[in-house]
N, C-alpha and C. Protein backbone atom coordinates (compact mmCIF):
# COMPACT_ATOMS: atom_id res chain seq x y z
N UNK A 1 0.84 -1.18 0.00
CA UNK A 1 0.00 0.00 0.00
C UNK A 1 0.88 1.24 0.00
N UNK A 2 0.17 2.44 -1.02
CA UNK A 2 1.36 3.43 -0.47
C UNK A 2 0.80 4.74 0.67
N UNK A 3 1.54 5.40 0.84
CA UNK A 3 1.36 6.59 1.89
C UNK A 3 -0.13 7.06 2.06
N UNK A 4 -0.69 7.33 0.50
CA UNK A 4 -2.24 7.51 0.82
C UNK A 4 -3.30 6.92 1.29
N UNK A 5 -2.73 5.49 0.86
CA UNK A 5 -4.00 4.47 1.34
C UNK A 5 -3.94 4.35 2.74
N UNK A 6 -2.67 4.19 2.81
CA UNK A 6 -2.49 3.72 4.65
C UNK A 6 -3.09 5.34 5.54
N UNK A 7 -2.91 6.18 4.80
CA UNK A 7 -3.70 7.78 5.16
C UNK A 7 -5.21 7.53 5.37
N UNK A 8 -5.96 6.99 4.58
CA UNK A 8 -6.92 7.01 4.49
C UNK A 8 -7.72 5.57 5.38
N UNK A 9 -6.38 4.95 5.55
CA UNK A 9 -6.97 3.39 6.61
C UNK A 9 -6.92 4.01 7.87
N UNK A 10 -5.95 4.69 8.08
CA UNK A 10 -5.72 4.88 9.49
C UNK A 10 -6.32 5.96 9.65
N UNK A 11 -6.38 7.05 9.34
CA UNK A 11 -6.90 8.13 9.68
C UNK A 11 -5.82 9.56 10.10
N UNK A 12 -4.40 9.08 9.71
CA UNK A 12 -3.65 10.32 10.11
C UNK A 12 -3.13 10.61 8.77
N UNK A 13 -2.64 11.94 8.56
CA UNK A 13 -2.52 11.97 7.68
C UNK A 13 -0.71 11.83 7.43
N UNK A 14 -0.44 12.21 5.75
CA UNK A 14 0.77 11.43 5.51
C UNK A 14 1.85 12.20 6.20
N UNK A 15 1.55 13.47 6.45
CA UNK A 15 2.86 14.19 7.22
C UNK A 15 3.22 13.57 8.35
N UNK A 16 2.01 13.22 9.27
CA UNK A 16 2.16 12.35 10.19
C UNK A 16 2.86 11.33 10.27
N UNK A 17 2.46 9.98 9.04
CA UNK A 17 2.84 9.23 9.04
C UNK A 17 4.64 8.96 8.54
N UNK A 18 5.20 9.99 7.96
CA UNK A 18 6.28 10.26 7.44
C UNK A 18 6.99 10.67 8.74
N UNK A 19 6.25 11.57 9.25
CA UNK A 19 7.08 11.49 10.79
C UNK A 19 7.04 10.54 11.59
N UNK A 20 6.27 9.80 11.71
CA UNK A 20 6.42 8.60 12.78
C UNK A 20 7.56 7.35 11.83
N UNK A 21 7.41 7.50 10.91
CA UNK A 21 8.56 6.98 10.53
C UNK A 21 9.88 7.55 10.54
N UNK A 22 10.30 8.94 10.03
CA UNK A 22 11.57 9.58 10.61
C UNK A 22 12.03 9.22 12.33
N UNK A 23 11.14 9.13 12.89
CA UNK A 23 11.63 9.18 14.10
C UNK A 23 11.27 7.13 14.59
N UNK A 24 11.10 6.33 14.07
CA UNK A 24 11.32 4.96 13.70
C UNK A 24 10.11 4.41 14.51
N UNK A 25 8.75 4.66 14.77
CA UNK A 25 7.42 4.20 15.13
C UNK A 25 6.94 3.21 14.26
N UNK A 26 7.42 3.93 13.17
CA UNK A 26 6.90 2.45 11.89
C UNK A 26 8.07 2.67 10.83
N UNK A 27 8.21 1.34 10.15
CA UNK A 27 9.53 0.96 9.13
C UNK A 27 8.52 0.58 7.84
N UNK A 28 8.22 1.22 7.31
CA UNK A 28 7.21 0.09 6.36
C UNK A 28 8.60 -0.31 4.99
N UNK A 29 8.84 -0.81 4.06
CA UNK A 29 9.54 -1.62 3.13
C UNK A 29 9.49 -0.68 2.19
N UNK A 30 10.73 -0.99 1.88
CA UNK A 30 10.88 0.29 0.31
C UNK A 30 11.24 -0.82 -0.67
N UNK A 31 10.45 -0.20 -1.56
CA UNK A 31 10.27 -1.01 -3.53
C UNK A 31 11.69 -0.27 -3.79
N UNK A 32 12.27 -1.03 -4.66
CA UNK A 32 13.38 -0.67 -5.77
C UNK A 32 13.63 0.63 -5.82
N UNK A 33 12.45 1.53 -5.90
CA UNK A 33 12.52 2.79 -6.60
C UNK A 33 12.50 3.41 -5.44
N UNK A 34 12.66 2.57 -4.26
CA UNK A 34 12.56 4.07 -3.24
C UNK A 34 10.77 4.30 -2.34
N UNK A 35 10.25 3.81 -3.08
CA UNK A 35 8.87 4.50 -2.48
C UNK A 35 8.37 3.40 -1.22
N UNK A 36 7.61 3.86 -0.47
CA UNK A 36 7.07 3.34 0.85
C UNK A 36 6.47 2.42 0.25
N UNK A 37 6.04 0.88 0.95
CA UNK A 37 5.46 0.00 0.84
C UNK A 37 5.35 -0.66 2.19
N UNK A 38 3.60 -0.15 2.12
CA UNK A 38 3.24 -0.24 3.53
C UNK A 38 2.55 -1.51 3.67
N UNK A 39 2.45 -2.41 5.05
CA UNK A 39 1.80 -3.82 4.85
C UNK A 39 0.71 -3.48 6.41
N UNK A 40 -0.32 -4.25 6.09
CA UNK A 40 -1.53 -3.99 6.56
C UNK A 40 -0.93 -3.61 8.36
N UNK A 41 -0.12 -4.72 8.90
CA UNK A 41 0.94 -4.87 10.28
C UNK A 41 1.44 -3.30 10.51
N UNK A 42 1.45 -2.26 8.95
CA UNK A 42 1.83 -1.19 9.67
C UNK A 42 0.23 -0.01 9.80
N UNK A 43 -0.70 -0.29 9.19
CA UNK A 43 -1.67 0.40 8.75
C UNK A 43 -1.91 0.06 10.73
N UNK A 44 -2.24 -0.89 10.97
CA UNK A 44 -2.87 -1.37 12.37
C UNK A 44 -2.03 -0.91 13.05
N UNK A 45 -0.53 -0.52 13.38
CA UNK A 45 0.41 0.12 13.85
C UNK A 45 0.07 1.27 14.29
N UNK A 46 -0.43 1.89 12.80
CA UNK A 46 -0.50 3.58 12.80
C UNK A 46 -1.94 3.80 12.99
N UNK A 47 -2.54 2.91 13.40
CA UNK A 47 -4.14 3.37 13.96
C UNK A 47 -3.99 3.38 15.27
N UNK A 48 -3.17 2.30 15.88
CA UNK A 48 -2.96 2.47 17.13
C UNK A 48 -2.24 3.65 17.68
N UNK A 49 -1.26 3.61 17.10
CA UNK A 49 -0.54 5.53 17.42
C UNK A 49 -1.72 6.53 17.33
N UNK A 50 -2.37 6.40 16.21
CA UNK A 50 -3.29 7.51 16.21
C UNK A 50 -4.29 7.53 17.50
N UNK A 51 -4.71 6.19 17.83
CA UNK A 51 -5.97 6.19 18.96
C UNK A 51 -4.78 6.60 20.64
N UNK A 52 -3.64 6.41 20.45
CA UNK A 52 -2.81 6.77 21.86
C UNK A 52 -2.41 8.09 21.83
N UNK A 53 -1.82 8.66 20.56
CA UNK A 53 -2.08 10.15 20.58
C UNK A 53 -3.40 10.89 20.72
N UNK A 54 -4.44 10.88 20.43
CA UNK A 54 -5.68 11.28 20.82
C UNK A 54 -5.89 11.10 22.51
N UNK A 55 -5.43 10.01 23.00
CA UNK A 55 -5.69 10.11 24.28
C UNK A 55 -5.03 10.93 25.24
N UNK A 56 -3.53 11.53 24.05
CA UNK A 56 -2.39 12.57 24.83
C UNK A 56 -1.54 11.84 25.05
N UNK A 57 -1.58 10.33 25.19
CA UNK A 57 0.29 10.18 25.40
C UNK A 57 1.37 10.40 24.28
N UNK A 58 1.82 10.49 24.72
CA UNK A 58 3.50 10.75 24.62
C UNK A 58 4.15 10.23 23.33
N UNK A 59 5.23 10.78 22.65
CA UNK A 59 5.65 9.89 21.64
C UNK A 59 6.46 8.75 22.29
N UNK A 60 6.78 9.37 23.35
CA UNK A 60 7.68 8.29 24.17
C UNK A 60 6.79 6.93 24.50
N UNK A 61 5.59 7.64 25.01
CA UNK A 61 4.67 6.89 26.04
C UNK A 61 4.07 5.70 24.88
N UNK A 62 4.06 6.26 23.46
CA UNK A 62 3.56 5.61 22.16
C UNK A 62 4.56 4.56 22.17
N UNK A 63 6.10 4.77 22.02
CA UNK A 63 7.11 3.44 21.76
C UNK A 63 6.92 2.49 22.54
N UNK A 64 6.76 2.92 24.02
CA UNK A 64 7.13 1.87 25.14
C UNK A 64 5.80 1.03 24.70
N UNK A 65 4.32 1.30 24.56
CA UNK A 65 3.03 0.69 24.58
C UNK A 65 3.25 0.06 23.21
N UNK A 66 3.61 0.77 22.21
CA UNK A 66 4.15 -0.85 21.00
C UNK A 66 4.93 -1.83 21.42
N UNK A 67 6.10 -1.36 21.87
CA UNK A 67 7.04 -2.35 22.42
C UNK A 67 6.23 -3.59 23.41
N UNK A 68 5.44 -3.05 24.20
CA UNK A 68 4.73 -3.76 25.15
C UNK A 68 3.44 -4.84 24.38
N UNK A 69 2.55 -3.52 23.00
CA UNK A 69 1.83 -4.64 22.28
C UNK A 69 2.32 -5.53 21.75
N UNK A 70 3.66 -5.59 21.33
CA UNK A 70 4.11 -6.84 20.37
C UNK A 70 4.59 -7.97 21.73
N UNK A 71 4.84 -7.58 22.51
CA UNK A 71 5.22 -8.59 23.33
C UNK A 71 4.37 -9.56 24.10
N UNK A 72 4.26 -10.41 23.22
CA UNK A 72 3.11 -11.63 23.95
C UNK A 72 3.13 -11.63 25.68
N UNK A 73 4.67 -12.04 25.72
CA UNK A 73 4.79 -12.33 27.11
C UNK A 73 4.92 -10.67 28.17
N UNK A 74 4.40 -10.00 28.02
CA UNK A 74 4.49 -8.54 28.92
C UNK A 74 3.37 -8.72 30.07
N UNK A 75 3.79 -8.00 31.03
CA UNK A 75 2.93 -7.74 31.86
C UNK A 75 1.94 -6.78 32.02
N UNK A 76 1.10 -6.52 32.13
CA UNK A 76 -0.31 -5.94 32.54
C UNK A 76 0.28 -4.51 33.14
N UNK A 77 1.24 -4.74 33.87
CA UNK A 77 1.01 -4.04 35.34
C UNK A 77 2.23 -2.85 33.94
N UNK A 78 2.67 -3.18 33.19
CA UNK A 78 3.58 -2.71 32.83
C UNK A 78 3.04 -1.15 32.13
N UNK A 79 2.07 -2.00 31.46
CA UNK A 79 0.81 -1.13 30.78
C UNK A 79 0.43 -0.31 31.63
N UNK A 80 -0.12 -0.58 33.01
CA UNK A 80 -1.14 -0.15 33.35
C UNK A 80 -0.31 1.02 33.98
N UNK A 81 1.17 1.06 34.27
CA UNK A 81 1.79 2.18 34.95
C UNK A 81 2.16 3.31 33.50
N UNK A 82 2.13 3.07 32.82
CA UNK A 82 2.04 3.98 31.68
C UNK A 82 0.87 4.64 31.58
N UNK A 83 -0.18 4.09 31.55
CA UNK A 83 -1.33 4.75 31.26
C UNK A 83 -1.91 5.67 32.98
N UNK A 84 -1.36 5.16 34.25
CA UNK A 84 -1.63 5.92 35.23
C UNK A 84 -0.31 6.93 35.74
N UNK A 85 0.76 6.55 34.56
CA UNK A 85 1.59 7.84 35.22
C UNK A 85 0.77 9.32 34.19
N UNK A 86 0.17 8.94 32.92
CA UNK A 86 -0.62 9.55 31.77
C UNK A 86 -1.51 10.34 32.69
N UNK A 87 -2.53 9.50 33.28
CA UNK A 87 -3.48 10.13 34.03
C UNK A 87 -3.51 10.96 35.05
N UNK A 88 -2.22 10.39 35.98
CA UNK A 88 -1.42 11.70 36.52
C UNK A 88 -1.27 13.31 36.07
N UNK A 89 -0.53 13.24 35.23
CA UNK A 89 -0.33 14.49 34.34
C UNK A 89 -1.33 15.04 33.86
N UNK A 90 -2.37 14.18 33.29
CA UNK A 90 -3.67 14.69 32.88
C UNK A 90 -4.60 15.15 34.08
N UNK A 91 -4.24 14.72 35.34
CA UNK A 91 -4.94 15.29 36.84
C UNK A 91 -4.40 16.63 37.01
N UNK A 92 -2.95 16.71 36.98
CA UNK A 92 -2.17 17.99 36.77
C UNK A 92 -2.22 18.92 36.23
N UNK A 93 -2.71 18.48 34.95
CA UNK A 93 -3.26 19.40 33.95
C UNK A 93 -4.55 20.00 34.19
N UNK A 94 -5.49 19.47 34.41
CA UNK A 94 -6.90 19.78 34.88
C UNK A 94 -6.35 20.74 35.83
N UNK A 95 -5.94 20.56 37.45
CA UNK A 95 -5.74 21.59 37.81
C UNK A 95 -4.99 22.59 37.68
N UNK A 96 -4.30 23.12 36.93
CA UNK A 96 -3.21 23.99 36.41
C UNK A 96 -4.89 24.72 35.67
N UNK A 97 -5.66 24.09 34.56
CA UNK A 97 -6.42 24.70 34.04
C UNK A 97 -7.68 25.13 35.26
N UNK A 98 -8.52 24.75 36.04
CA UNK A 98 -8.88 24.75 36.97
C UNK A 98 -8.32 26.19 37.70
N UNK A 99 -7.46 26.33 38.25
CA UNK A 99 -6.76 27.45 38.81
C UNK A 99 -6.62 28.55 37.98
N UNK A 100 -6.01 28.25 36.45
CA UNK A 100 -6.11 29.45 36.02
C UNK A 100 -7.59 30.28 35.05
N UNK A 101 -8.56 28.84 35.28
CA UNK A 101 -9.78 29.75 34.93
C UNK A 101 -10.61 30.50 35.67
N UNK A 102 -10.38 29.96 37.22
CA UNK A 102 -10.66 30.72 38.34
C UNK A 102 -10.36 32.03 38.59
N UNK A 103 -8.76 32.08 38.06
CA UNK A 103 -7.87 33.53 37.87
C UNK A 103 -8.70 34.39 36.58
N UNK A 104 -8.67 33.65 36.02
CA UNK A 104 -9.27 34.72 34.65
C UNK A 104 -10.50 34.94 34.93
N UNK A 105 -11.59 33.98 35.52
CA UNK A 105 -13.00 34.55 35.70
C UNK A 105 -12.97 35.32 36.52
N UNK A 106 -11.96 35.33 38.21
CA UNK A 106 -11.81 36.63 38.91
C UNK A 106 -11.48 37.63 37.59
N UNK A 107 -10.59 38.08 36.94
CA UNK A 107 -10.39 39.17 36.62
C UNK A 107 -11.25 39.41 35.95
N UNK A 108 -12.30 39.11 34.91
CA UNK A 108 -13.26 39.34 33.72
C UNK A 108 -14.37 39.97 34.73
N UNK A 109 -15.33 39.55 35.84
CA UNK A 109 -15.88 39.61 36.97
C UNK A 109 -15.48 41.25 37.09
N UNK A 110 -14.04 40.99 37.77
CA UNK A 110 -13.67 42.80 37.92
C UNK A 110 -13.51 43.58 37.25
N UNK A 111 -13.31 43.23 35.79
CA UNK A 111 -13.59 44.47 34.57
C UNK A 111 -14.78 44.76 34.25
N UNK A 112 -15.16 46.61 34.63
CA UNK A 112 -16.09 46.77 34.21
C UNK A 112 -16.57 46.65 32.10
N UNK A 113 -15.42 46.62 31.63
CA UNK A 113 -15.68 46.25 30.19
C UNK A 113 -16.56 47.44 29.78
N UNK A 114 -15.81 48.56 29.70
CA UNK A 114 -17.03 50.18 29.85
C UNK A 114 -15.89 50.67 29.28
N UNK A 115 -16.49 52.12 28.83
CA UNK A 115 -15.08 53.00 28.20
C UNK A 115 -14.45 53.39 28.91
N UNK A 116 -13.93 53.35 30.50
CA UNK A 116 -13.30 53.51 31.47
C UNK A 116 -11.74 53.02 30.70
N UNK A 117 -10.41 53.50 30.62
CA UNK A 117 -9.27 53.15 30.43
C UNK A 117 -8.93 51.91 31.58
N UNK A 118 -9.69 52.08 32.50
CA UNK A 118 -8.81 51.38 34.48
C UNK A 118 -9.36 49.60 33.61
N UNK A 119 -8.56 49.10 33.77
CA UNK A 119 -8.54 47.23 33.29
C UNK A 119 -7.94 46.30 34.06
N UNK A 120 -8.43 45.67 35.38
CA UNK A 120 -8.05 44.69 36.34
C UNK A 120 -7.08 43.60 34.96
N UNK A 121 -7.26 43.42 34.22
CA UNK A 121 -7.12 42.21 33.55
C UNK A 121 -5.65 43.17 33.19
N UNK A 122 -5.19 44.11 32.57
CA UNK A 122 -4.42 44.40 31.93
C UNK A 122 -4.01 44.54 33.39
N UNK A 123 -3.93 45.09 34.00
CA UNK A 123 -3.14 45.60 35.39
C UNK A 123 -2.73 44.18 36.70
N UNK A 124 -3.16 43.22 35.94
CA UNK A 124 -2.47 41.71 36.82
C UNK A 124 -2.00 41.45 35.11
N UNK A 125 -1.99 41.48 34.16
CA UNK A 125 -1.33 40.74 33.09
C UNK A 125 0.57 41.74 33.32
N UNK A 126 0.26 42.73 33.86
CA UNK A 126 1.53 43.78 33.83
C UNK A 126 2.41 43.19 35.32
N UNK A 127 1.53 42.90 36.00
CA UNK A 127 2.45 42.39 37.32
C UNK A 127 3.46 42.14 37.07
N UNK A 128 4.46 42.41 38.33
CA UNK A 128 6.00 41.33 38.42
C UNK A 128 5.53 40.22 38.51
N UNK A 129 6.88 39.48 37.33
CA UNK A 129 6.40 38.01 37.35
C UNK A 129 6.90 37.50 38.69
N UNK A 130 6.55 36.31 39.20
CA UNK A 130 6.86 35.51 40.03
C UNK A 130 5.86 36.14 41.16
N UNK A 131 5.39 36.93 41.41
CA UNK A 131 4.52 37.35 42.56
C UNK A 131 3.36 36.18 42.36
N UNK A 132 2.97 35.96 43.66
CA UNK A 132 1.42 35.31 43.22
C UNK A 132 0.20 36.67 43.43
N UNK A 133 -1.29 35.62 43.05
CA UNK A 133 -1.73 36.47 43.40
C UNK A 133 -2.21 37.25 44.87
N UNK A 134 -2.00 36.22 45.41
CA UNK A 134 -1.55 36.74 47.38
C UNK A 134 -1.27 37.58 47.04
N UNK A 135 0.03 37.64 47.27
CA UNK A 135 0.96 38.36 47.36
C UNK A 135 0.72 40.33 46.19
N UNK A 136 0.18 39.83 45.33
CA UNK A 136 -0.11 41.30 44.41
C UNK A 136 -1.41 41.59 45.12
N UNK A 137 -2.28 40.90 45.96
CA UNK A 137 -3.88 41.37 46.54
C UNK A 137 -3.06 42.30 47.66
N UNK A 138 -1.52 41.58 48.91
CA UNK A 138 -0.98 42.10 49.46
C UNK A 138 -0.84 43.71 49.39
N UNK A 139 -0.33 43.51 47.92
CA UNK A 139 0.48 45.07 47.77
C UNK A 139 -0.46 46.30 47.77
């Protein structure tokens, strides 16, 4: 198969797939002339990358979980700490976003959004960095 079809099996497209091969996720076989020749083993490859990137892991987090699918004999537990160190970060993430929508709905809240020049939002976007906002309510 070449680059398009396997585009159109898997669902990513070929830039994608040209990169996951530069960086060695998939090897598919080169014809005489050079061109990709892809076999169904890589189409199912690159659907699976596609469904583990959608979920946010990692390109890293992508090698180790092939490495782990091809291996008959792997453990469970091996998997399962990949996908909960994932969920970790993705807990992390939530609150990082969490906190700072709290911050932004305080400030939107305190702008009157009127032809007034005075802008809570511009006047904490100007703060010294590293202050929190304690610490600037402090001052």
């Amino acid at each position: 198969m070449n680059i398009g079809d396997v585009a159109d099996l898997s669902g990513l497209p070929a830039k994608t797939i040209r990169y996951y091969e530069d960086i060695g996720l998939v090897e598919p076989l080169r014809s005489a002339n050079g061109y990709r020749s892809f076999r169904q083993s890589d189409v199912h490859k690159l659907a699976f990358l596609g469904r583990a990137r959608a979920l946010g892991f990692t390109i890293e987090d992508c090698r180790s979980l092939l490495k782990l699918y091809a291996d008959t004999d792997r453990a469970s537990a091996e998997v399962k700490q990949i996908a909960e160190e994932h969920l970790d970060r993705i807990d992390r993430k939530i609150a990082e976003l969490t906190e700072m929508r709290a911050t932004l709905s305080h400030l939107v809240d305190a702008c009157a959004g009127d032809h007034r020049p005075d802008c809570p939002i511009l006047a904490d976007l100007a703060m010294e960095e590293g202050k929190t906002r304690t610490a600037r309510a402090a001052d």
